[in-house]
Protein backbone atom coordinates (compact mmCIF):
# COMPACT_ATOMS: atom_id res chain seq x y z
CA UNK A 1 14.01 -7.52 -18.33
CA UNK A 2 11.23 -4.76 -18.18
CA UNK A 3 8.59 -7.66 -19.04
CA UNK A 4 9.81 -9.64 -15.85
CA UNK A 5 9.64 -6.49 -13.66
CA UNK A 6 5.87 -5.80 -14.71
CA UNK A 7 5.54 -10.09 -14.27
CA UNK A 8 6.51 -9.56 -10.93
CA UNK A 9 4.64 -6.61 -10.40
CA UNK A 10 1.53 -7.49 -11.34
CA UNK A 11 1.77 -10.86 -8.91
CA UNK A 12 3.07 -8.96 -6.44
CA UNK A 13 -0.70 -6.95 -6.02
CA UNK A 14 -2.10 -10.44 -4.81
CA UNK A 15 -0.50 -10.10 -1.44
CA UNK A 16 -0.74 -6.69 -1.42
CA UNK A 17 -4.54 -6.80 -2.47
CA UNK A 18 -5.17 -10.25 0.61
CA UNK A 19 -3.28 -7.66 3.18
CA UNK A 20 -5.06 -4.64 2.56
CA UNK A 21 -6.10 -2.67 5.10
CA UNK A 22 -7.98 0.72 5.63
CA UNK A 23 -4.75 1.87 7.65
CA UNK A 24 -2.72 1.07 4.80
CA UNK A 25 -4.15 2.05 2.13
CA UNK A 26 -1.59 4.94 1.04
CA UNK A 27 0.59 1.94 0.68
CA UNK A 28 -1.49 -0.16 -1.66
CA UNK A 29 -2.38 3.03 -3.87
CA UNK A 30 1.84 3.31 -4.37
CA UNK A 31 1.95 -0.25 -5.26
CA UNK A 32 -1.10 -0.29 -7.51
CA UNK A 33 0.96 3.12 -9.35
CA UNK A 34 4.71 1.18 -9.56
CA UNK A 35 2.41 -1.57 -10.79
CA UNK A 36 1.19 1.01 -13.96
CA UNK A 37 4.68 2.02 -14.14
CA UNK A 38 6.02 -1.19 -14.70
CA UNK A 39 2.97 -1.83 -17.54
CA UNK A 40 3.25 1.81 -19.26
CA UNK A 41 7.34 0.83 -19.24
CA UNK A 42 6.23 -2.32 -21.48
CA UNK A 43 2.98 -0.89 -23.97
CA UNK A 44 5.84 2.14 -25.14
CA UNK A 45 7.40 -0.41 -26.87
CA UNK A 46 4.37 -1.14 -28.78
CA UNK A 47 2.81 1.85 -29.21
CA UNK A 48 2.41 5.57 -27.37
CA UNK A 49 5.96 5.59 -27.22
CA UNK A 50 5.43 9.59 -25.79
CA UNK A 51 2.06 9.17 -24.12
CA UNK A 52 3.35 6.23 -22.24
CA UNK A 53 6.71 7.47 -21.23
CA UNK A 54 4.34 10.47 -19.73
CA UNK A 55 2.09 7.81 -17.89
CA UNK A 56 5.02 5.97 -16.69
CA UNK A 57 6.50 8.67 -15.53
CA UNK A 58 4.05 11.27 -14.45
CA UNK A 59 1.40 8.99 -12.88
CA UNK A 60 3.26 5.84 -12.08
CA UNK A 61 6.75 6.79 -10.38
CA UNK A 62 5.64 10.70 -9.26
CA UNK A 63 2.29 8.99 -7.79
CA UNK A 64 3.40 6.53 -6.14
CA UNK A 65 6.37 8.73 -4.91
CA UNK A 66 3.21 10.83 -3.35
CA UNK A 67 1.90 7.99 -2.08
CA UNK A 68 4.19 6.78 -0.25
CA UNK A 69 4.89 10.06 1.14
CA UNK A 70 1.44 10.21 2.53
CA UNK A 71 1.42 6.53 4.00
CA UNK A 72 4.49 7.63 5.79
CA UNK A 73 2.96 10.90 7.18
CA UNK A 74 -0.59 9.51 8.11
CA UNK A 75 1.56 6.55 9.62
CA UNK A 76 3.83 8.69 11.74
CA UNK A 77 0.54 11.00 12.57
CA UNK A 78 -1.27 8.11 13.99
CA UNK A 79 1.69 7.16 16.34
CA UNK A 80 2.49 10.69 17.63
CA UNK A 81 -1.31 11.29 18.28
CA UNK A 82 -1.76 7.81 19.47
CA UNK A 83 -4.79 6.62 17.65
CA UNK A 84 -5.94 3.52 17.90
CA UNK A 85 -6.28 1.47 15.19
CA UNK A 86 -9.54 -0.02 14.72
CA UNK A 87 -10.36 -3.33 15.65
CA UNK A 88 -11.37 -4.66 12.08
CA UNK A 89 -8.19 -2.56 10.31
CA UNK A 90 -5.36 -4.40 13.05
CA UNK A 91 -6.19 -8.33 12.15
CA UNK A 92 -6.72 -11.20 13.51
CA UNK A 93 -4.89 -10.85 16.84
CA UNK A 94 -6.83 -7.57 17.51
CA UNK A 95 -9.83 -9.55 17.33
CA UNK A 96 -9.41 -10.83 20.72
CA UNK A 97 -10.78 -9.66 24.07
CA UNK A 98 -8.55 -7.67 26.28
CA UNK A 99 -7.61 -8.61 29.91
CA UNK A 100 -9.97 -5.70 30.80
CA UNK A 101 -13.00 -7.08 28.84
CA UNK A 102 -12.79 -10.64 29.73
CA UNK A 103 -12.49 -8.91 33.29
CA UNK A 104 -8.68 -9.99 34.27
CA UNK A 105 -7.27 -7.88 37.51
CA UNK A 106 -4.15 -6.60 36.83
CA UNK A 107 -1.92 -8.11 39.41
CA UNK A 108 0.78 -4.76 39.01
């Protein structure tokens, strides 16, 4: 089961790695570190039983428990303060030109 988990792991970074933005990157850190938990969970079976467990544990799970404790907070600073994101970190749709810049009255 634990070889399946770091299977699916290790896939799972694709999407993770084709979404990445700076904004997010507190996120992708926490995934990269369940990712070496997953793979330190599998090589203790083959070898570094201790060492690995300590990886597993102290880097993978605790670090990407910190992590995702600071994607949370930098997220929730950015809304309280209101900072924009920039253009080039929001995608595609962010791209575009706003009513203001392709010089749209507002009719309100």
């Amino acid at each position: 089961m634990s070889v399946a988990i770091a299977v699916v792991a290790v896939i799972g970074i694709v999407p993770v790695a084709i979404q990445y933005r700076a904004a997010s990157r507190w996120f992708a850190v926490g995934y990269a570190l369940l990712v070496v938990a997953a793979l330190a969970t599998n090589i203790e079976d083959l070898a570094l039983g201790g060492v690995m467990n300590g990886v597993e544990h102290a880097f993978g799970l605790m670090g990407a428990g910190i992590a995702f404790f600071l994607a949370a907070y930098v997220h929730r600073r950015r809304e309280i303060e209101g900072d924009e994101v920039d253009r080039d970190d929001a995608g595609p749709a962010a791209n575009r030109p706003t009513d203001l810049e392709r010089g749209v009255a507002d009719d309100g």
